[in-house]
PDB file of N, CA and C in Angstrom:
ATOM      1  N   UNK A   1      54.161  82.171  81.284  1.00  0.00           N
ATOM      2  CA  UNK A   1      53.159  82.954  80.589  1.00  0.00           C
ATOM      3  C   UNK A   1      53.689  83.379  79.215  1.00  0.00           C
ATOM      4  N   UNK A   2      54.856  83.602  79.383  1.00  0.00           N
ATOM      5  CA  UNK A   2      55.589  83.765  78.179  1.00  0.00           C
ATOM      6  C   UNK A   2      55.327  83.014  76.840  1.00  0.00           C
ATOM      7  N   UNK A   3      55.758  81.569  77.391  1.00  0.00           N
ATOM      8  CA  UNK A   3      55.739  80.501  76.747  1.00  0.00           C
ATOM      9  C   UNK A   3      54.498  80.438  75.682  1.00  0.00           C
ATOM     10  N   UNK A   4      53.165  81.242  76.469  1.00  0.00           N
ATOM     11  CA  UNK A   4      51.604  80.265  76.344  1.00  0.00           C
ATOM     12  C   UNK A   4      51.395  81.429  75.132  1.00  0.00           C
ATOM     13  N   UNK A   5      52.083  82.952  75.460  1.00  0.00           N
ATOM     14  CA  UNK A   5      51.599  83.409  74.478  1.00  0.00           C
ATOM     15  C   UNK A   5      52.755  83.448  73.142  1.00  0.00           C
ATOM     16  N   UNK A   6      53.523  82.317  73.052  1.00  0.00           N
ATOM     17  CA  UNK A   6      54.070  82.229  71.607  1.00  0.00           C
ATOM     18  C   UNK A   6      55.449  83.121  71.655  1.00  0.00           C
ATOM     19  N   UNK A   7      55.849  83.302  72.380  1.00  0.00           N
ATOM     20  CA  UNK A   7      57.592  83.123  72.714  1.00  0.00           C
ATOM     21  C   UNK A   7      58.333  81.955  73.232  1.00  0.00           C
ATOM     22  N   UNK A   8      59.366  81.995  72.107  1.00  0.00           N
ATOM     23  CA  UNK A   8      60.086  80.732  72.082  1.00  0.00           C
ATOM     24  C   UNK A   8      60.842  80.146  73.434  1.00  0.00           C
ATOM     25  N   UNK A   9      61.228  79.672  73.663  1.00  0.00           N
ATOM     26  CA  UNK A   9      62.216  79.185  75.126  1.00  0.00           C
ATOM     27  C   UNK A   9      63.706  79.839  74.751  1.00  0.00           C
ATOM     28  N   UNK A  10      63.988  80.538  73.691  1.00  0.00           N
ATOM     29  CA  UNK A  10      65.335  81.122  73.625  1.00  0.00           C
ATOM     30  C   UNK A  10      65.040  83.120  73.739  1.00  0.00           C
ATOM     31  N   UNK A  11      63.920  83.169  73.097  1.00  0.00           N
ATOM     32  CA  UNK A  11      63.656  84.135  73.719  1.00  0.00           C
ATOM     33  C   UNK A  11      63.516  84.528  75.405  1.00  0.00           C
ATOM     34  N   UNK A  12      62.616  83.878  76.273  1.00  0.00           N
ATOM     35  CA  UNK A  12      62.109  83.797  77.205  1.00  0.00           C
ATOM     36  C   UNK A  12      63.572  83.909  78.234  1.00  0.00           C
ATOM     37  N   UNK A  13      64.364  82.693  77.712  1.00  0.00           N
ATOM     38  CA  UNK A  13      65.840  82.442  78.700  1.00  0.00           C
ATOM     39  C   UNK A  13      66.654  84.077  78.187  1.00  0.00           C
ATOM     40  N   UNK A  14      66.277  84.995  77.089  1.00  0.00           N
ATOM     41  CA  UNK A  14      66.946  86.001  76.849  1.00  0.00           C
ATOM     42  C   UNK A  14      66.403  87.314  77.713  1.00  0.00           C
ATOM     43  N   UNK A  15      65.145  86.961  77.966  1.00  0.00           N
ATOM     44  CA  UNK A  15      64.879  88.245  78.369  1.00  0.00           C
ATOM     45  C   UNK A  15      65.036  87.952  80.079  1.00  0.00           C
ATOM     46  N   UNK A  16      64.796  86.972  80.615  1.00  0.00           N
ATOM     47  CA  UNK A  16      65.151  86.438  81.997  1.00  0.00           C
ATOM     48  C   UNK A  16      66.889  86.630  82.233  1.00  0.00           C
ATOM     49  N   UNK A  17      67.659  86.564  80.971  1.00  0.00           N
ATOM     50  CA  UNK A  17      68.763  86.137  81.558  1.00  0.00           C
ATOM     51  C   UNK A  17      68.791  88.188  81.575  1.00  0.00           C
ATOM     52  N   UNK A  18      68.898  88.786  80.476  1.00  0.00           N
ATOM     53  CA  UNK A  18      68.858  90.470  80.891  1.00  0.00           C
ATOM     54  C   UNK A  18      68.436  90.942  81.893  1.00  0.00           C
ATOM     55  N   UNK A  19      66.968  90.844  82.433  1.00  0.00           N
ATOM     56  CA  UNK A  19      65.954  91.106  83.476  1.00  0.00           C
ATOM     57  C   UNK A  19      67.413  90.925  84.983  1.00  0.00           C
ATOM     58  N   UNK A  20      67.803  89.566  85.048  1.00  0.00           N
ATOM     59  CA  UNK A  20      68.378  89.295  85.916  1.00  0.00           C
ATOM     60  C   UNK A  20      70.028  89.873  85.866  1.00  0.00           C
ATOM     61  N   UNK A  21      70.434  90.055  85.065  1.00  0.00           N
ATOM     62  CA  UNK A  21      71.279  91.064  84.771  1.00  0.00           C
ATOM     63  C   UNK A  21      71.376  92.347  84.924  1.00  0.00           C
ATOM     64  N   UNK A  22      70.301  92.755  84.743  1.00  0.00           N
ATOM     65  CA  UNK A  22      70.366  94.413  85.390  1.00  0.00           C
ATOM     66  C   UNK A  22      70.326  94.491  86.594  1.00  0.00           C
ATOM     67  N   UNK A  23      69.474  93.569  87.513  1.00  0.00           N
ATOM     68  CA  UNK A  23      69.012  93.755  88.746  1.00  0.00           C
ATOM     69  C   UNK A  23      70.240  93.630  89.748  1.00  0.00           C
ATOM     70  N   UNK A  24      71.117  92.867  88.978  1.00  0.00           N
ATOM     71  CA  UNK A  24      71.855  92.194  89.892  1.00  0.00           C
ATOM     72  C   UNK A  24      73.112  93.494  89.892  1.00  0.00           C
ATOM     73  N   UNK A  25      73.296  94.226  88.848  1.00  0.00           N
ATOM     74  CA  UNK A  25      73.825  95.312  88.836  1.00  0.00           C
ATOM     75  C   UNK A  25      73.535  96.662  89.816  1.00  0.00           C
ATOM     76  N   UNK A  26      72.063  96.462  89.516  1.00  0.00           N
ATOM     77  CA  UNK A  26      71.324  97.306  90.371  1.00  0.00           C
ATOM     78  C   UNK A  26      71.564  97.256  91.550  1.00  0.00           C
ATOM     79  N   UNK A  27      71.465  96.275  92.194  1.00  0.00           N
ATOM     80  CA  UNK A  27      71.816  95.773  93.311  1.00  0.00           C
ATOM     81  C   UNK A  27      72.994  96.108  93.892  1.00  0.00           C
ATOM     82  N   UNK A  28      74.149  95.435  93.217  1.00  0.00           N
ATOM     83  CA  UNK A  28      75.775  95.567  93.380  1.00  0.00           C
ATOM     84  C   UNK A  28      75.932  97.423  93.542  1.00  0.00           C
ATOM     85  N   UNK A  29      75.356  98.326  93.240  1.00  0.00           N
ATOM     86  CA  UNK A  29      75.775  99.447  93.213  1.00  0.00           C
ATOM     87  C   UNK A  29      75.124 100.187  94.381  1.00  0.00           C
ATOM     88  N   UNK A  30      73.681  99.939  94.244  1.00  0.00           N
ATOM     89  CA  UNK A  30      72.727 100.516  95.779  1.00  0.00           C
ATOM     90  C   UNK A  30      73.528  99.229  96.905  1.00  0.00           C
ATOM     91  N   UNK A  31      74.059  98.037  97.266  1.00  0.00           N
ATOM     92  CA  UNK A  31      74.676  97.834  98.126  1.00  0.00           C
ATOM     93  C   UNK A  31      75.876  98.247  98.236  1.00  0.00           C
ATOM     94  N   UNK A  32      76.753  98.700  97.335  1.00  0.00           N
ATOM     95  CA  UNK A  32      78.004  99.377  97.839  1.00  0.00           C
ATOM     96  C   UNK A  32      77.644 100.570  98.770  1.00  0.00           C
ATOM     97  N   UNK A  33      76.533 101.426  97.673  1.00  0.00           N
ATOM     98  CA  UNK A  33      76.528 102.965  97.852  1.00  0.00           C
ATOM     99  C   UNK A  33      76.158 102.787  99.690  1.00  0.00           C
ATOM    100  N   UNK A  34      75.048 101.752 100.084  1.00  0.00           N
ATOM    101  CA  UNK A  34      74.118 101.708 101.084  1.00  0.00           C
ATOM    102  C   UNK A  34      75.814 101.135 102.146  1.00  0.00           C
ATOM    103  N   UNK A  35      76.151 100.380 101.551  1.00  0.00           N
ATOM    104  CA  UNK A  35      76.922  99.692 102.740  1.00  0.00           C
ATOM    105  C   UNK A  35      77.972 100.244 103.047  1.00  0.00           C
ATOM    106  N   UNK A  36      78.741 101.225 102.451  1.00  0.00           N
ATOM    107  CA  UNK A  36      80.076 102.327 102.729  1.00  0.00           C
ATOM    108  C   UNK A  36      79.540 103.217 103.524  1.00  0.00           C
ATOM    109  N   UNK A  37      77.714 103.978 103.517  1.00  0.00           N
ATOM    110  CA  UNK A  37      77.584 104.340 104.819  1.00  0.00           C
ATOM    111  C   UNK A  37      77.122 103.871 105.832  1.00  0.00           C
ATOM    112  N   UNK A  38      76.543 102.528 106.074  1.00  0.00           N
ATOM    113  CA  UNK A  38      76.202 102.246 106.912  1.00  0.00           C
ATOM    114  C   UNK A  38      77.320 101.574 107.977  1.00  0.00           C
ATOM    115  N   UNK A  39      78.342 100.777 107.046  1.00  0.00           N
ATOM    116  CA  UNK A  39      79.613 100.622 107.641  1.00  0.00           C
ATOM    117  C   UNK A  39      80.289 101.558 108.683  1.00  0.00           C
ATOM    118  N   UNK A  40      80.350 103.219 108.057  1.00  0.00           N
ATOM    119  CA  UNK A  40      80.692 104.329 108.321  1.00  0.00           C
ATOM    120  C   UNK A  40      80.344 104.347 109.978  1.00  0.00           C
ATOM    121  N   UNK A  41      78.649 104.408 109.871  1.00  0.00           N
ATOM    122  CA  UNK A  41      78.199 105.209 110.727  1.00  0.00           C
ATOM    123  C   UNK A  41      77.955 103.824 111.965  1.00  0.00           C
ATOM    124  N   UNK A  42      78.222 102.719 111.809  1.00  0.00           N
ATOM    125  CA  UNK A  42      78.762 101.407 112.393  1.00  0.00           C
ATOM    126  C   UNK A  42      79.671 101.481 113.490  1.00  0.00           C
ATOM    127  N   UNK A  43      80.886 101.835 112.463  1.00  0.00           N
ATOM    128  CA  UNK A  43      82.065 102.031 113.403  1.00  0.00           C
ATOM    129  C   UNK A  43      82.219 103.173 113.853  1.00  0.00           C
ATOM    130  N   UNK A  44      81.774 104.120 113.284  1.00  0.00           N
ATOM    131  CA  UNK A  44      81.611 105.431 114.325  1.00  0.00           C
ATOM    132  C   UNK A  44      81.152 105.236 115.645  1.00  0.00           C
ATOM    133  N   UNK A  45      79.810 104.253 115.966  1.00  0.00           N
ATOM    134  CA  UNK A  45      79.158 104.230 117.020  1.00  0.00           C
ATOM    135  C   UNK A  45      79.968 103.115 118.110  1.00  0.00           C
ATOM    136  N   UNK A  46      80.643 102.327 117.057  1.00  0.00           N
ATOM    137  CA  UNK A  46      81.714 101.498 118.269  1.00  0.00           C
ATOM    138  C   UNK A  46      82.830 101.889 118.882  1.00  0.00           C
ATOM    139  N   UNK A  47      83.597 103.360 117.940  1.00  0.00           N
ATOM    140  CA  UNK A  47      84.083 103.594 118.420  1.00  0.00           C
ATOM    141  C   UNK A  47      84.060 103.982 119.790  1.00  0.00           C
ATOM    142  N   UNK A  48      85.435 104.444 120.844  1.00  0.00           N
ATOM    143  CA  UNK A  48      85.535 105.304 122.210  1.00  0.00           C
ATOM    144  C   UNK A  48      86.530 105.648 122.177  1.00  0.00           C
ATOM    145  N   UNK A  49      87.465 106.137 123.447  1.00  0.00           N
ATOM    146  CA  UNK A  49      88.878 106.136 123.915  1.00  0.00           C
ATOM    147  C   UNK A  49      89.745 105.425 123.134  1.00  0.00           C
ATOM    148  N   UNK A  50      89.481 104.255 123.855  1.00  0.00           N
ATOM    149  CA  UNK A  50      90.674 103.457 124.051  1.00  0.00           C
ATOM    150  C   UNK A  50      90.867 102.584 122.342  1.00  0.00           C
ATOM    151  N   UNK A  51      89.612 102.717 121.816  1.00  0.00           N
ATOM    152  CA  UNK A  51      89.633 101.570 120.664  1.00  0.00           C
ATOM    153  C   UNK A  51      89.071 102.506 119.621  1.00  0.00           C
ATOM    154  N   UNK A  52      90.021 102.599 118.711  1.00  0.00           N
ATOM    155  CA  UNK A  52      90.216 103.355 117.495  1.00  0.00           C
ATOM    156  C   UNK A  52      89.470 102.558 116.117  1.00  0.00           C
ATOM    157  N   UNK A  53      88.926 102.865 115.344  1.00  0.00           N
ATOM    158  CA  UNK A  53      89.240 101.662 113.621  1.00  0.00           C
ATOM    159  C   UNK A  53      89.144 102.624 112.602  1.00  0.00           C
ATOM    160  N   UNK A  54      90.033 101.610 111.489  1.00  0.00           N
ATOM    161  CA  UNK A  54      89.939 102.289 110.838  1.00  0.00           C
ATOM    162  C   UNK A  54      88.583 102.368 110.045  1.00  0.00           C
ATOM    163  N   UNK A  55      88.173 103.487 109.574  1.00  0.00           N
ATOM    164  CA  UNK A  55      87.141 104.351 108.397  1.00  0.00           C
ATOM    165  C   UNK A  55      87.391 104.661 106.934  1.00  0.00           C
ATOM    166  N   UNK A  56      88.453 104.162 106.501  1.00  0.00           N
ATOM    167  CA  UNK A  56      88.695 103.877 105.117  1.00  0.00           C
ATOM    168  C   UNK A  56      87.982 102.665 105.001  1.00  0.00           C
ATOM    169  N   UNK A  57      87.197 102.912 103.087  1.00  0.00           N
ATOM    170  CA  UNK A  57      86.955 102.213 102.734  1.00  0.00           C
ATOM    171  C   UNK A  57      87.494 100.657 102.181  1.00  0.00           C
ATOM    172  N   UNK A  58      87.521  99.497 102.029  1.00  0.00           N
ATOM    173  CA  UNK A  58      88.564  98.906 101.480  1.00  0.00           C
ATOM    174  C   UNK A  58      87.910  98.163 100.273  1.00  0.00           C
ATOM    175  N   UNK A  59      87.809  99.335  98.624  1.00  0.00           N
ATOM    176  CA  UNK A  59      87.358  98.665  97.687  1.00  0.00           C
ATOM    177  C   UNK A  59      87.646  96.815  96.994  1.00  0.00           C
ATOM    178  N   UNK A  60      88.711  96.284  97.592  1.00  0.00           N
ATOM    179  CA  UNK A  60      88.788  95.006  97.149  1.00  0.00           C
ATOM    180  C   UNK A  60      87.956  94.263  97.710  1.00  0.00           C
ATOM    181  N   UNK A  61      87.853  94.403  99.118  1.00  0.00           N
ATOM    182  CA  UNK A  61      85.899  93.839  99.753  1.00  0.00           C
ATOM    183  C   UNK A  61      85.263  93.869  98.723  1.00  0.00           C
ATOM    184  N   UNK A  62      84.757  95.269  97.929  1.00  0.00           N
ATOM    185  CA  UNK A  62      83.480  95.384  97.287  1.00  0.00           C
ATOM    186  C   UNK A  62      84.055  94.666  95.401  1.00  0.00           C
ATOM    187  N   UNK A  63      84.789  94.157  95.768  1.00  0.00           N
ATOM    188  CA  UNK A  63      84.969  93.464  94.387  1.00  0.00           C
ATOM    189  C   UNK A  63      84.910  91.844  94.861  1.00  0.00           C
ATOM    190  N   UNK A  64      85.166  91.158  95.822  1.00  0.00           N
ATOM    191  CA  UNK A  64      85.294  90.442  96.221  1.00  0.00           C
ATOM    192  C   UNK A  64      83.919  89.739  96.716  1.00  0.00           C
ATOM    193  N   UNK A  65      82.767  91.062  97.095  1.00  0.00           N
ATOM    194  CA  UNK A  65      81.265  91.082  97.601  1.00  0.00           C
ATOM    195  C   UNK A  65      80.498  90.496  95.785  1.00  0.00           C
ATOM    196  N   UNK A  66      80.954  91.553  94.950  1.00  0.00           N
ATOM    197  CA  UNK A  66      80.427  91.318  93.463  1.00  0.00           C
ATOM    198  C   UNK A  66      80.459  90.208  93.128  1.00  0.00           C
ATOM    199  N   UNK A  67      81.780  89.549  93.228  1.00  0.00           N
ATOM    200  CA  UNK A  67      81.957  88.672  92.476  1.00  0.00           C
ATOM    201  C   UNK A  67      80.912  87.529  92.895  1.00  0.00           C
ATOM    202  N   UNK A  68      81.006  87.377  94.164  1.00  0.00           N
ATOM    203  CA  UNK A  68      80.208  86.544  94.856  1.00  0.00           C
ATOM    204  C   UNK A  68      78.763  86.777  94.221  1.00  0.00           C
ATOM    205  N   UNK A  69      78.162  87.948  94.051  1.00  0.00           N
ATOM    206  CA  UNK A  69      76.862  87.848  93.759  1.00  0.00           C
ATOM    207  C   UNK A  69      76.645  87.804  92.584  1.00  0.00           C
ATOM    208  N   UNK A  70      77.949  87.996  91.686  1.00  0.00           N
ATOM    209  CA  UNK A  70      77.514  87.535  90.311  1.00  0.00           C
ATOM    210  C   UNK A  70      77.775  86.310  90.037  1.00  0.00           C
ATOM    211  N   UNK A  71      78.482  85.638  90.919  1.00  0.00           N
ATOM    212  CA  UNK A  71      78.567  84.079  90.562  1.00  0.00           C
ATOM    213  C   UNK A  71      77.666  83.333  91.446  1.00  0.00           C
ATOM    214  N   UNK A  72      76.517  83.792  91.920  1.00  0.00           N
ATOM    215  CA  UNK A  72      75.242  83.075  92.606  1.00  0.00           C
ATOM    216  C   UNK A  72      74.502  83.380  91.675  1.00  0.00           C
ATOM    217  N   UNK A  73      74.124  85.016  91.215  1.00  0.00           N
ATOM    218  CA  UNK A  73      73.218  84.837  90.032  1.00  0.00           C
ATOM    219  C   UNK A  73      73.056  83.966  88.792  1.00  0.00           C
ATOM    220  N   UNK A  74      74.518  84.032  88.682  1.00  0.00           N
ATOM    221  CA  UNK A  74      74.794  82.662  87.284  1.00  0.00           C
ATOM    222  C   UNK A  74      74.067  81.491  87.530  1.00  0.00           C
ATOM    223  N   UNK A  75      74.368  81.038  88.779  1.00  0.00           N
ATOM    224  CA  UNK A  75      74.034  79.242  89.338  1.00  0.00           C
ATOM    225  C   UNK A  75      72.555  79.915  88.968  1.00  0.00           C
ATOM    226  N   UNK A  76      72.140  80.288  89.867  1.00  0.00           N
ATOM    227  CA  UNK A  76      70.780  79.886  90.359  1.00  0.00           C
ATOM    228  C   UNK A  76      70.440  80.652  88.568  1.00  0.00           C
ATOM    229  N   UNK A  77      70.425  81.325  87.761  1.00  0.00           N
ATOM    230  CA  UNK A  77      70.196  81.405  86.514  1.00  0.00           C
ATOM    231  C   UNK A  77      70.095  80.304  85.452  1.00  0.00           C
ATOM    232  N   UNK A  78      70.898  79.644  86.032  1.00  0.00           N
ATOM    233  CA  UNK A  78      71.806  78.218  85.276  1.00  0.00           C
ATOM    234  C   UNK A  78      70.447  76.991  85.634  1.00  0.00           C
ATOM    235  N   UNK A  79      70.297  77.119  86.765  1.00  0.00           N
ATOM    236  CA  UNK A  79      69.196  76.309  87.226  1.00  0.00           C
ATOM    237  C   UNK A  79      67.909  76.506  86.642  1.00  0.00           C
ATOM    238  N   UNK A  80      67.491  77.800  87.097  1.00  0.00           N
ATOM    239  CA  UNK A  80      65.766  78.129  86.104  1.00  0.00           C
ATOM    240  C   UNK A  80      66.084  78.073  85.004  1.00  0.00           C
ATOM    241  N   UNK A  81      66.777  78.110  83.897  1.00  0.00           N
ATOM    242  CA  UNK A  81      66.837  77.823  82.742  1.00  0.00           C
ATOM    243  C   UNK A  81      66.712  76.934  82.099  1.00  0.00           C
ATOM    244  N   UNK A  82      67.013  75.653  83.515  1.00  0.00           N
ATOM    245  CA  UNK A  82      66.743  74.497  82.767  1.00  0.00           C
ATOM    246  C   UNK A  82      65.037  73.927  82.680  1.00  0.00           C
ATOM    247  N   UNK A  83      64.510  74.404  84.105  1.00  0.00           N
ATOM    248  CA  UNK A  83      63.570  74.431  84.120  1.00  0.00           C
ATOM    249  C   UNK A  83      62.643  75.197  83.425  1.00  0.00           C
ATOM    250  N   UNK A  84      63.077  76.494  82.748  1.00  0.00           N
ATOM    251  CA  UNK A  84      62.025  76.910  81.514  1.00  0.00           C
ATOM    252  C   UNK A  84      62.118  76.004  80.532  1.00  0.00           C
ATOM    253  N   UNK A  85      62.878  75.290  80.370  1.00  0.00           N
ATOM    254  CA  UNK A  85      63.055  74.585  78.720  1.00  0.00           C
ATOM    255  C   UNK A  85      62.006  73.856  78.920  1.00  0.00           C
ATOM    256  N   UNK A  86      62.150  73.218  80.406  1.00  0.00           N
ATOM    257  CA  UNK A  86      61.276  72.079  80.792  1.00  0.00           C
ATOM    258  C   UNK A  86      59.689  72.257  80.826  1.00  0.00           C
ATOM    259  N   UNK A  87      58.900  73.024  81.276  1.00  0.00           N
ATOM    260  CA  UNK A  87      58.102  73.804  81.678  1.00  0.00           C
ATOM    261  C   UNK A  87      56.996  72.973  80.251  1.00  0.00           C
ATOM    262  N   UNK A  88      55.876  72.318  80.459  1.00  0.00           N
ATOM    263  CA  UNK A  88      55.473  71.976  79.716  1.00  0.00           C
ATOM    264  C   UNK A  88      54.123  73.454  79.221  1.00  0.00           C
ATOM    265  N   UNK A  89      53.792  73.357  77.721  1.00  0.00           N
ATOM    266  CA  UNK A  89      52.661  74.569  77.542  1.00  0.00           C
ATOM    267  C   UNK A  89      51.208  73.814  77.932  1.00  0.00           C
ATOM    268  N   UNK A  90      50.868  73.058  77.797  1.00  0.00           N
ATOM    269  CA  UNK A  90      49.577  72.347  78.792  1.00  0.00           C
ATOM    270  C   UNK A  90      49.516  72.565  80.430  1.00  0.00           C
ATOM    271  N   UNK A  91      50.289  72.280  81.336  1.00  0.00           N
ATOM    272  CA  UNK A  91      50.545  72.022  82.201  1.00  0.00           C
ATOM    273  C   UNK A  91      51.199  73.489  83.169  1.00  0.00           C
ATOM    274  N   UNK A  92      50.783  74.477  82.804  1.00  0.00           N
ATOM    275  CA  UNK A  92      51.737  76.028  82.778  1.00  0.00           C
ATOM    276  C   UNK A  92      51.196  75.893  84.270  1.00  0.00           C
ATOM    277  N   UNK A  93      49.796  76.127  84.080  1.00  0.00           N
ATOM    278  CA  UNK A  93      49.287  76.518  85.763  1.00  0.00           C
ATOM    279  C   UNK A  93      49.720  75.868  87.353  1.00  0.00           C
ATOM    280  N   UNK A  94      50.353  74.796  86.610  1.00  0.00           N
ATOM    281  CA  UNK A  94      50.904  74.121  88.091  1.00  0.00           C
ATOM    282  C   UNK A  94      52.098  74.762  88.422  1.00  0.00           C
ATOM    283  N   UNK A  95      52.979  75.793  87.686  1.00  0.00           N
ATOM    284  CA  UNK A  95      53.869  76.456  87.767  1.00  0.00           C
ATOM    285  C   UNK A  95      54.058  77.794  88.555  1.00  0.00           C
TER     286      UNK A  95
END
């Protein structure tokens, strides 16, 4: 839609590649915040007696989780990009 109303394909790949950039930030931070307690309250419930764990967090996971999702966002970024270039302006609606 971009395209049809007279933004260029370097624009379009700029504001897609930001758009997808924040989100993915967005993301990375509400899943830490979400997953340190849900982890928490996880192993709380497995705990008993006999079988202890530990409840420290272990931040190199959550760098190790990032990286991963910022190097999927890239690919699959890497991919629609090629396909906006491609994207003919006649032909938009089959899109």
């Amino acid at each position: 839609v971009m395209r049809i109303n007279g933004y260029s394909v370097k624009q379009v790949i700029s504001y897609v590649a930001r758009e997808s950039a924040i989100i993915t930030v967005i993301g990375i931070a509400v899943g830490i915040l979400f997953g340190v307690g849900f982890s928490y309250v996880a192993v709380h419930l497995m705990e008993n007696v006999r079988v202890m764990y530990n409840r420290t967090p272990y931040p190199p996971a959550w760098l190790y989780a990032s990286l991963f999702n910022i190097g999927f966002t890239v690919i699959i970024d890497i991919l629609s990009f090629r396909k906006i270039s491609k994207v003919p302006l006649t032909d938009v609606g089959k899109y």
